[in-house]
Protein backbone atom coordinates (compact mmCIF):
# COMPACT_ATOMS: atom_id res chain seq x y z
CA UNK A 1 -11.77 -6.91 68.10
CA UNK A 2 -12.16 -3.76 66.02
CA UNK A 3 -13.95 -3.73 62.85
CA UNK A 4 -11.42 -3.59 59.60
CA UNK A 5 -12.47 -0.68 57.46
CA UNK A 6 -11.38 0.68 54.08
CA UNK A 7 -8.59 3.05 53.95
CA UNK A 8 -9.66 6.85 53.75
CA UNK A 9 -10.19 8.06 50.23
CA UNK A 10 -11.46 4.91 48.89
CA UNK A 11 -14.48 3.59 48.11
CA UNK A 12 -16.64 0.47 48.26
CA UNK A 13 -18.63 0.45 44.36
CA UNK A 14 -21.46 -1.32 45.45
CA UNK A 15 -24.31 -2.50 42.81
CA UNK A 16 -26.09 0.40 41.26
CA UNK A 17 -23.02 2.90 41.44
CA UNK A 18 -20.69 -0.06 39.84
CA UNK A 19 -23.89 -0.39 37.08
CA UNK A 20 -23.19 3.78 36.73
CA UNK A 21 -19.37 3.75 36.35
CA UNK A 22 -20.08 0.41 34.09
CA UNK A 23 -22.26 2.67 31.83
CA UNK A 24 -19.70 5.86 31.44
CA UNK A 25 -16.69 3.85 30.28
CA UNK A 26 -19.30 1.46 28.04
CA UNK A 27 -20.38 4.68 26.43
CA UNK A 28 -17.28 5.75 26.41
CA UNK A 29 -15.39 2.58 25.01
CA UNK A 30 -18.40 2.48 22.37
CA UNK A 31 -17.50 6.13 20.99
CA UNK A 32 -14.08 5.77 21.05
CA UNK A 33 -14.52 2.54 18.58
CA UNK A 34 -16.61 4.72 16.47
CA UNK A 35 -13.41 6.75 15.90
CA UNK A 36 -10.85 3.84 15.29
CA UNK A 37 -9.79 3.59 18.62
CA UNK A 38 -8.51 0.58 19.94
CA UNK A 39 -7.96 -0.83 23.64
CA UNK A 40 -4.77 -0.72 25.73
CA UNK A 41 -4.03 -1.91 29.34
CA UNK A 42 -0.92 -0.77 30.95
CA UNK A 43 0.47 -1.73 34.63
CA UNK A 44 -1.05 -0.15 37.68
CA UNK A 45 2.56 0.74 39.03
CA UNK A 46 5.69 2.29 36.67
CA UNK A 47 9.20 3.10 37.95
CA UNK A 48 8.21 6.43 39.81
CA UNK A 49 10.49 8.38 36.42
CA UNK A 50 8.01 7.03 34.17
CA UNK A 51 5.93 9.75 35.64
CA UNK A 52 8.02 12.27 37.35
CA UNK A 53 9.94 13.34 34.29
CA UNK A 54 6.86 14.35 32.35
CA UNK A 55 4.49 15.87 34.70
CA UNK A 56 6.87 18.10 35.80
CA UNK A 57 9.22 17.62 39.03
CA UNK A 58 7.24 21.38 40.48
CA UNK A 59 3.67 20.03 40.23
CA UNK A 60 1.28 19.18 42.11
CA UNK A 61 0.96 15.82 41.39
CA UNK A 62 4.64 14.60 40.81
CA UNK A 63 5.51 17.14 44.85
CA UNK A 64 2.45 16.40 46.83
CA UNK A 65 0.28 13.33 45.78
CA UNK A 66 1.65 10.06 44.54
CA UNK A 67 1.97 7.02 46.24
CA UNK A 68 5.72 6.04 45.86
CA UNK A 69 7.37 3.94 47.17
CA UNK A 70 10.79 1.24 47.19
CA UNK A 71 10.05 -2.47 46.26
CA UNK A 72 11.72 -5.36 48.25
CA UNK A 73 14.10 -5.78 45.58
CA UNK A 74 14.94 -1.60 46.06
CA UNK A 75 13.01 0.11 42.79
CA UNK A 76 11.51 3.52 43.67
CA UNK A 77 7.73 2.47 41.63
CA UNK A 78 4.99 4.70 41.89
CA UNK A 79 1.05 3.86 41.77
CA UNK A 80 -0.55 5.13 38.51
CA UNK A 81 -1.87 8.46 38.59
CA UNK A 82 -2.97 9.36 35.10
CA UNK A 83 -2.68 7.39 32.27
CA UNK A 84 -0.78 9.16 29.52
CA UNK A 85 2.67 8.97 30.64
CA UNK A 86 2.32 5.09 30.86
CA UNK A 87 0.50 4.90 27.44
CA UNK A 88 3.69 6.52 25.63
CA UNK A 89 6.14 4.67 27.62
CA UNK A 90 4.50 1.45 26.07
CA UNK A 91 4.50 2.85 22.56
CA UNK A 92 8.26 3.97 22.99
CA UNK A 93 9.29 0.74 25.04
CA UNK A 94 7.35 -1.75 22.45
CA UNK A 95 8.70 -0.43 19.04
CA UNK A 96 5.58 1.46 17.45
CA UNK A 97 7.03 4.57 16.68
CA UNK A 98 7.36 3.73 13.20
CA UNK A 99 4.38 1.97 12.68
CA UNK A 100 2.29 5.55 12.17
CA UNK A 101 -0.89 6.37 13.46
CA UNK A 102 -1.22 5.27 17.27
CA UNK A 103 -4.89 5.57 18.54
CA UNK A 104 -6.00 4.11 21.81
CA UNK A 105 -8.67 3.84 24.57
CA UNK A 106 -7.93 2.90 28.07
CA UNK A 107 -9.58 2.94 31.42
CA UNK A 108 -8.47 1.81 35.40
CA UNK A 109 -7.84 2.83 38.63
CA UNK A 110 -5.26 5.83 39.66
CA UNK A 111 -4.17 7.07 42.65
CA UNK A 112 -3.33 10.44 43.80
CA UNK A 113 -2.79 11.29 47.24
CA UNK A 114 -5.14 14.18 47.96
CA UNK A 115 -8.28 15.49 50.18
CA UNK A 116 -11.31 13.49 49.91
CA UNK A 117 -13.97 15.02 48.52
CA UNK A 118 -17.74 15.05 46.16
CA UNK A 119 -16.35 12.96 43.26
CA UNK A 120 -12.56 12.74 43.77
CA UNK A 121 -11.23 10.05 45.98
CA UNK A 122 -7.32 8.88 46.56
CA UNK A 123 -7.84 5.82 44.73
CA UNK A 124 -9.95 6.97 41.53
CA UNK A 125 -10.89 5.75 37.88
CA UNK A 126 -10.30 7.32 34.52
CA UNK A 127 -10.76 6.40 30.95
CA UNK A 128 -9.05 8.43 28.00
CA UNK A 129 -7.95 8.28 24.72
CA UNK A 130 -4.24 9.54 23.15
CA UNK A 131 -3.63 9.73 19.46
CA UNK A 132 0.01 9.59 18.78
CA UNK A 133 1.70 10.67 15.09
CA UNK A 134 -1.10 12.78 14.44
CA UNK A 135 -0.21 16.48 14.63
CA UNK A 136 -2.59 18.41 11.95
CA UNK A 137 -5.53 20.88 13.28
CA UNK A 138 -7.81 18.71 12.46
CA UNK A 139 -6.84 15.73 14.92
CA UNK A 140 -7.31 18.28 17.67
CA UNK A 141 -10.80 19.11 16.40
CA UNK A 142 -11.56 15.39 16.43
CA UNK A 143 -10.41 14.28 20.04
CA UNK A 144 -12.76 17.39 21.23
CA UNK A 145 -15.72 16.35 19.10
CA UNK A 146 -15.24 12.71 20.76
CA UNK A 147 -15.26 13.88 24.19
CA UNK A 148 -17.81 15.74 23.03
CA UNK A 149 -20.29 12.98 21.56
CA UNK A 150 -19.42 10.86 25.28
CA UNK A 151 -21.12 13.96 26.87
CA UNK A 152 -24.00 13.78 24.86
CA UNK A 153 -24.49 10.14 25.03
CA UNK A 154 -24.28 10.40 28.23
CA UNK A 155 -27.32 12.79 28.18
CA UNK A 156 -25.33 15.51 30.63
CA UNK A 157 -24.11 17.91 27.89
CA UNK A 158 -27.16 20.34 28.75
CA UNK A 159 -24.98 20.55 32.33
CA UNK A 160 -21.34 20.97 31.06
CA UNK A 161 -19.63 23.71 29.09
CA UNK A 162 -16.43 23.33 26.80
CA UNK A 163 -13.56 25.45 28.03
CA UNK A 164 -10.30 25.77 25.11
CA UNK A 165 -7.29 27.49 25.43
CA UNK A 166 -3.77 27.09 23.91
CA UNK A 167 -0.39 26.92 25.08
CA UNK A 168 1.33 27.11 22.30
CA UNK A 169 4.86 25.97 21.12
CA UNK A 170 7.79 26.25 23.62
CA UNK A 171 9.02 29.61 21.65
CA UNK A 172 5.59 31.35 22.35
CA UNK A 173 5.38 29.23 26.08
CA UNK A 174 8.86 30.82 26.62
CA UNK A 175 7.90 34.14 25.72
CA UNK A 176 4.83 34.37 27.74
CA UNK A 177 6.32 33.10 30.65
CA UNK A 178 8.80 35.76 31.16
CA UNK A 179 5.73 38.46 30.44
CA UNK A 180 3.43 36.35 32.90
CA UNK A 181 6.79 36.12 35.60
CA UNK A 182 7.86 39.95 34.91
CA UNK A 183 3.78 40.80 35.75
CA UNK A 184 3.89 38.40 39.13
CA UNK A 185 6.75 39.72 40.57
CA UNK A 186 5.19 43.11 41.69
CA UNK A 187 2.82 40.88 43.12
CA UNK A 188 4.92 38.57 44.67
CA UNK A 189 4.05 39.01 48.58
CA UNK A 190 0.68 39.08 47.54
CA UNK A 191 0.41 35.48 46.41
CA UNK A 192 -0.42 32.74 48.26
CA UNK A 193 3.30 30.12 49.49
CA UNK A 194 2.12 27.46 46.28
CA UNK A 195 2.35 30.56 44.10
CA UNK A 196 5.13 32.34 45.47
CA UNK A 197 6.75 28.89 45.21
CA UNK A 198 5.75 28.63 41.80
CA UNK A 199 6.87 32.15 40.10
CA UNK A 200 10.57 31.11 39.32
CA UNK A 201 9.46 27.31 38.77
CA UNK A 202 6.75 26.78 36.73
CA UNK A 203 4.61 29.83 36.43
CA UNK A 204 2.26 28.70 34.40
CA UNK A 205 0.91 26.92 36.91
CA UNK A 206 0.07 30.11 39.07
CA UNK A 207 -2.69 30.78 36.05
CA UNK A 208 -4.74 27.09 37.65
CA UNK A 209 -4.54 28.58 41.29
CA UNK A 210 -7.93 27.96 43.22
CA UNK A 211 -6.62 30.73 45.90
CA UNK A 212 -9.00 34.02 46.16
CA UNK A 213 -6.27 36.86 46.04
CA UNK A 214 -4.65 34.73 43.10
CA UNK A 215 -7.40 34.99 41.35
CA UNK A 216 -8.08 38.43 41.86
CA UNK A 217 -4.24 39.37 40.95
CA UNK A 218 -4.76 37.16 37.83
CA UNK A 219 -7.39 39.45 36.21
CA UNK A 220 -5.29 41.73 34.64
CA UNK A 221 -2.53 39.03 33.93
CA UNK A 222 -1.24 39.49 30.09
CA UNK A 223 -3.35 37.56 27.75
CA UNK A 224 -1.83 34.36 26.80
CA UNK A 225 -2.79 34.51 23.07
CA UNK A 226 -0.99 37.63 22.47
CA UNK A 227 2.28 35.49 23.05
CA UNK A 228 1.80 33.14 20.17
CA UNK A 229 3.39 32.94 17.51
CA UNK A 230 2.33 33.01 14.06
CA UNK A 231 2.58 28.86 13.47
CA UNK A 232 0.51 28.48 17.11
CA UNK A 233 -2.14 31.24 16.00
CA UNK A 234 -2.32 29.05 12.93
CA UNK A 235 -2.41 25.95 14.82
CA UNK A 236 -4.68 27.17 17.44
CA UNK A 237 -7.45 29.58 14.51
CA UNK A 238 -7.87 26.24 12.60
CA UNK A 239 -8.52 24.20 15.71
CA UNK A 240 -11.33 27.07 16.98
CA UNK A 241 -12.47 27.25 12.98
CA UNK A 242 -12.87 23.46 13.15
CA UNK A 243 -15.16 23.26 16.07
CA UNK A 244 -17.28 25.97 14.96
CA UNK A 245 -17.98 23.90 11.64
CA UNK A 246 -19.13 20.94 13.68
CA UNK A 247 -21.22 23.14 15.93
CA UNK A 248 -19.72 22.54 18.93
CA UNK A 249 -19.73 25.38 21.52
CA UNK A 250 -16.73 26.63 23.55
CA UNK A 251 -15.94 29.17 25.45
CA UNK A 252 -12.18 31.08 25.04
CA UNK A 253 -10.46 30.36 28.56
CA UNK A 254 -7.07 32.55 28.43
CA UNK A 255 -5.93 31.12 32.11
CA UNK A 256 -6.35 27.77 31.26
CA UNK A 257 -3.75 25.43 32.22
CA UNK A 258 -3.86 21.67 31.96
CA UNK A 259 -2.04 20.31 35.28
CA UNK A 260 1.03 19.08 33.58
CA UNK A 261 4.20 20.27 32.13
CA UNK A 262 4.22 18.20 28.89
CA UNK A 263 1.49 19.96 27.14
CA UNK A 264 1.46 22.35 24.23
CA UNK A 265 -1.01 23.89 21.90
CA UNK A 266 -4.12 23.19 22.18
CA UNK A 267 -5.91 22.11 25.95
CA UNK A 268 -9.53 22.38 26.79
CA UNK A 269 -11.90 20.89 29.81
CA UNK A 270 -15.34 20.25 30.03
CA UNK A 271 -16.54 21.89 33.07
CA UNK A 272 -19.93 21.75 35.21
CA UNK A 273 -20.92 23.81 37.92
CA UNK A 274 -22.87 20.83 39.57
CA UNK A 275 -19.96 18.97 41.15
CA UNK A 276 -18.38 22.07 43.51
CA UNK A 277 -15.19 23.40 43.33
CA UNK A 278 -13.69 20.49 40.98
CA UNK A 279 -15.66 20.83 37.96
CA UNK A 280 -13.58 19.51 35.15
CA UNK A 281 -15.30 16.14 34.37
CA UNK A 282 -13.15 15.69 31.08
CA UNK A 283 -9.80 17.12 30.40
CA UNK A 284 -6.75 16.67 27.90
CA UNK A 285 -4.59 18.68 25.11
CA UNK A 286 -1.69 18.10 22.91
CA UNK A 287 1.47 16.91 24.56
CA UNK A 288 4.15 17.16 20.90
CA UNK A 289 6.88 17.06 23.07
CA UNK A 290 6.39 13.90 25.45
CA UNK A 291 7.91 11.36 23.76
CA UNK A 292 10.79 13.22 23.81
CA UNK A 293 11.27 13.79 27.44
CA UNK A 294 10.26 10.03 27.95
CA UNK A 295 13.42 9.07 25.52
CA UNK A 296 11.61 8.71 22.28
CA UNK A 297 12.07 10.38 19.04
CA UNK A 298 9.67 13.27 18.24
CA UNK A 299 6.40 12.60 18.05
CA UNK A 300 2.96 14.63 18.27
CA UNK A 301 0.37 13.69 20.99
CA UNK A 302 -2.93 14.65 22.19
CA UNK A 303 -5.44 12.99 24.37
CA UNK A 304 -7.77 13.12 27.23
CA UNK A 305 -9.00 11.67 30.25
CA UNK A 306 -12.29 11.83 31.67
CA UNK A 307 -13.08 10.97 35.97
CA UNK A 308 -15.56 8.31 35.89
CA UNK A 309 -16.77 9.18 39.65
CA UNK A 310 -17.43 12.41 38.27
CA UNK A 311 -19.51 11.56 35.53
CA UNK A 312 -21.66 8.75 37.14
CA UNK A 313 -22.39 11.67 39.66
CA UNK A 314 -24.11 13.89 36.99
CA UNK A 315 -26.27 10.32 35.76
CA UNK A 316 -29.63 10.17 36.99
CA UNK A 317 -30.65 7.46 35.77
CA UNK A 318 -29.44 4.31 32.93
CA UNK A 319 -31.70 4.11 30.66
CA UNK A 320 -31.74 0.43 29.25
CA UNK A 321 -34.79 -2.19 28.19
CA UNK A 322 -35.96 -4.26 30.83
CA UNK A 323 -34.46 -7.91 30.11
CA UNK A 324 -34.78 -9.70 33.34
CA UNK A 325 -36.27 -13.37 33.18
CA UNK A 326 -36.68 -15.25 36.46
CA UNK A 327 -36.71 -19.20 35.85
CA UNK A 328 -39.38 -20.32 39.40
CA UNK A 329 -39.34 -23.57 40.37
CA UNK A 330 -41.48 -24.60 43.25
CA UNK A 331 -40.04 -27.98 43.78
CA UNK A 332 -37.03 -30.76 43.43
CA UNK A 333 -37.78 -32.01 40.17
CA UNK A 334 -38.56 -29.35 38.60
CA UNK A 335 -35.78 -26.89 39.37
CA UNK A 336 -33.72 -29.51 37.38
CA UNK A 337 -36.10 -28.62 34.15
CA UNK A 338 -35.94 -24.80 35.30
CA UNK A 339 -31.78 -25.15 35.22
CA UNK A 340 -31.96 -26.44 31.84
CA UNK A 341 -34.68 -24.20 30.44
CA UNK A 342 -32.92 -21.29 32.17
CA UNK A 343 -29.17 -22.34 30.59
CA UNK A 344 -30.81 -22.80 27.02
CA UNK A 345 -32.38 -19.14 27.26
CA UNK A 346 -28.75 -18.27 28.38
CA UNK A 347 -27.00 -19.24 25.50
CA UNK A 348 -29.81 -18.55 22.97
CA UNK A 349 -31.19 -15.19 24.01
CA UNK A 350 -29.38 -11.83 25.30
CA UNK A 351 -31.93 -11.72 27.88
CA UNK A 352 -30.34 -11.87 31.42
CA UNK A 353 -31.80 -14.61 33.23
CA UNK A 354 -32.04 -15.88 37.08
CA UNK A 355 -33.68 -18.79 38.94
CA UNK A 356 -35.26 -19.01 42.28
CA UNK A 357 -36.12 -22.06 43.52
CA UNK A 358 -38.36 -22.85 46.58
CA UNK A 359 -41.60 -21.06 46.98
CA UNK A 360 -43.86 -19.24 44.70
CA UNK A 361 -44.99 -16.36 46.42
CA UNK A 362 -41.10 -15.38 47.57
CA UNK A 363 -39.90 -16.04 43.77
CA UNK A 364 -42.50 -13.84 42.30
CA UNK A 365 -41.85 -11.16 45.14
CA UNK A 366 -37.76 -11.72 44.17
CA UNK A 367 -38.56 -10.79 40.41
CA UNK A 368 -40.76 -7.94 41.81
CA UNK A 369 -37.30 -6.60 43.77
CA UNK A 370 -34.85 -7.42 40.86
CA UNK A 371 -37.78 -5.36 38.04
CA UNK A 372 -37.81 -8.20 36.01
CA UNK A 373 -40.52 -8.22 33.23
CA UNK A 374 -41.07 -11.74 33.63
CA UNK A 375 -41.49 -14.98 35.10
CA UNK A 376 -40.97 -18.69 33.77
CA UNK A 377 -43.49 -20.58 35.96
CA UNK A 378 -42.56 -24.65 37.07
CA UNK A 379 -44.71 -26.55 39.10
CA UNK A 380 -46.12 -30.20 39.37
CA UNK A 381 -49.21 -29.42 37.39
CA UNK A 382 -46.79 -28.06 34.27
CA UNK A 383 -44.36 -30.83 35.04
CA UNK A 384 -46.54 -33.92 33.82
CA UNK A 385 -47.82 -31.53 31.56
CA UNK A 386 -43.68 -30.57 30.13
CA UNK A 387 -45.54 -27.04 29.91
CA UNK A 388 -44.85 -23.83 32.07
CA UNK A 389 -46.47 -20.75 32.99
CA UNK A 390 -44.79 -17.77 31.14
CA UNK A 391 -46.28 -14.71 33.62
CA UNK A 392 -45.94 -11.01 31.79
CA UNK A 393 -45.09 -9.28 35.62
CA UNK A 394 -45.65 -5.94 33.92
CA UNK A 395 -49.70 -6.64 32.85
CA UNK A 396 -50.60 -10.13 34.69
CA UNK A 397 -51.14 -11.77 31.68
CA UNK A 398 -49.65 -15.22 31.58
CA UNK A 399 -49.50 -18.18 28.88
CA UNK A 400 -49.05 -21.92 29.61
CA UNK A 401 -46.25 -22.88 26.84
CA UNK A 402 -44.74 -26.44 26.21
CA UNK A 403 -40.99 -26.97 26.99
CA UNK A 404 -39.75 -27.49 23.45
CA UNK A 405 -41.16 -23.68 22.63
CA UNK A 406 -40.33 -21.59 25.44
CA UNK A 407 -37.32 -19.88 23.91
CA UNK A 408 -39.47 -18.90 20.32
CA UNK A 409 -41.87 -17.84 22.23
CA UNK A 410 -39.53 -15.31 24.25
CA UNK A 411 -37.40 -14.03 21.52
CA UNK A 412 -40.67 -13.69 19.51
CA UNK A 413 -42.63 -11.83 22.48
CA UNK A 414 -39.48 -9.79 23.77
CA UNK A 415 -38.42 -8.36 19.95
């Protein structure tokens, strides 16, 4: 019989990778609370328009990679893949459009059907943010300073750049895609089938192609700044002026494109060159006219999304204290003391602590392999003496303390 195996494009997060991925969205959760951010969940799988309508029916996304498919009961769903689009369907569908300010975090699994490769599998994990009713400057200048801050808590900022573009309104969009078309078309048997696909489309998208002689005809493409309007300049000047006051670097990226159709204004990734080809670690924009196109009433948007694969990658190590206790009892009676000492330092201390009962030499070499920092000692000797051995594993040194003051005597020697 052959062996079952995971589908291709998945992956098995086994324990220190999990610890890694546990760490990024902890950080990440932890900033985002600094910021008034509060948590949301929504369902893995939405009726496939939930997402179809706003990315854009000519992407890439919406044309070549999600998992749809028809329910028994004959709904076309599709499998989560990205996380915005769900988050304003729950703020339209549950009534908070009128309830101002809408600020959450959420993280989970999404799917997008695409090569495997260093950091981007088919089934993937995300966490983001999306402010909703928030359309000043200044809330731009704010998501980017949080995505920001993750970085550097993270300790991988030295390793990532921020890139910033805008897209303006759909006046100055409009206008630059006819320049941006009008420049293609001479072009146009030069471009590689997604592009030559794209030009009549959603052109825009041409500006994001990976392809060589794309990239090469994109060079002298028309600036997309000179297309603004005055209100976008505005928009986009304070946003720029607002970064600089918090020193945060950036670099100007004129064929920047986020990957969907419902942004506007301001969009900006944080890129590394350590990943290969897909360096964006942490992406997002403003998106004022989503709720719309989802059925809401206007409302301004911005958000982003960071690929928690991605970042774990760039983490060398998690730097945390040491707060492993190992409860060893070398016998029946007292591994019955060592469950109770262990389940009082469990709910009195934030120390994380484990038992191993059975023989000495094998418990001591089991808090060895875990790195704990120390041992709680039981044998008969301690037993009729209600004392145990408290073993620093770090130095050697040890202490023979009475039941009734082993937790003091951790919290005291662990501060």
């Amino acid at each position: 019989m052959n062996k079952l195996k995971r589908i291709k494009g998945t992956h098995d997060l086994l324990q220190q990778e999990k610890e890694k991925h546990l760490y990024v969205v902890n950080t990440a959760r932890k900033i985002a609370k600094k910021f008034g951010f509060d948590s949301i969940d929504t369902p893995i799988f939405e009726f496939t328009d939930v997402f179809s309508r706003p990315l854009g029916e000519t992407s890439d996304v919406v044309t070549k990679e999600m998992y749809t498919f028809e329910t028994r009961g004959g709904d076309c769903v599709t499998l989560r893949p990205e996380g915005t689009a769900g988050i304003v369907r729950a703020f339209i569908e549950n009534g908070l459009t009128q309830s101002g300010p809408f600020k959450v975090f959420y993280e989970g699994a999404m799917f997008r059907y695409e090569r495997p490769q260093k950091g981007r599998q088919r089934q993937f994990h995300q966490f983001g943010v999306e402010a909703l009713s928030l359309p000043k400057p200044a809330t731009d200048v704010e998501i980017i300073s949080m995505g920001q801050m993750i970085i550097e808590e993270l300790g991988i900022a030295k390793d990532i750049k921020l890139h910033i573009n805008s897209l303006g309104d759909q006046e100055s969009r409009d206008t630059y895609r006819k320049k941006l078309i009008s420049y293609l078309s001479d072009f146009k048997n030069d471009l590689s089938e997604d592009s030559k696909n794209r030009l009549e489309k959603n052109p825009l998208r041409i500006l994001d192609s990976k392809d060589k002689k794309d990239r090469e005809i994109l060079k002298n493409a028309p600036i997309y700044y000179d297309s603004l309007n005055d209100v976008s300049k505005q928009h986009f000047d304070d946003v720029l002026n607002g970064l600089e006051k918090l020193n945060i670097k950036f670099t100007l990226d004129n064929n920047m494109v986020r990957g969907f159709d419902y942004y506007c204004h301001t969009a900006f990734e944080f890129i590394t060159n350590s990943l290969g080809a897909q360096g964006t670690v942490l992406g997002g924009g403003r998106y004022d006219n989503l709720c719309e196109i989802m059925g809401g009433n206007p409302t301004s948007g911005i958000g982003f999304a960071g690929g928690i694969e991605r970042l774990a990658l760039m983490i060398d190590n998690i730097s945390e204290k040491n707060n492993k206790i190992v409860v060893i009892g070398i016998d029946g009676e007292t591994q019955k003391i060592g469950l109770k000492i262990a389940n009082e330092l469990r709910y009195k201390t934030d120390f994380v602590i484990e038992t191993f009962f059975g023989n000495l030499k094998k418990g001591l070499k089991y808090s060895d392999k875990i790195n704990a920092n120390t041992a709680i000692i039981l044998g008969e000797d301690e037993l009729s003496k209600k004392t145990a051995i408290i073993r620093d594993l770090k130095s050697g040194e040890q202490q023979e303390i009475k039941f009734d003051e082993i937790c003091n005597y951790i919290k005291k020697g662990n501060k």
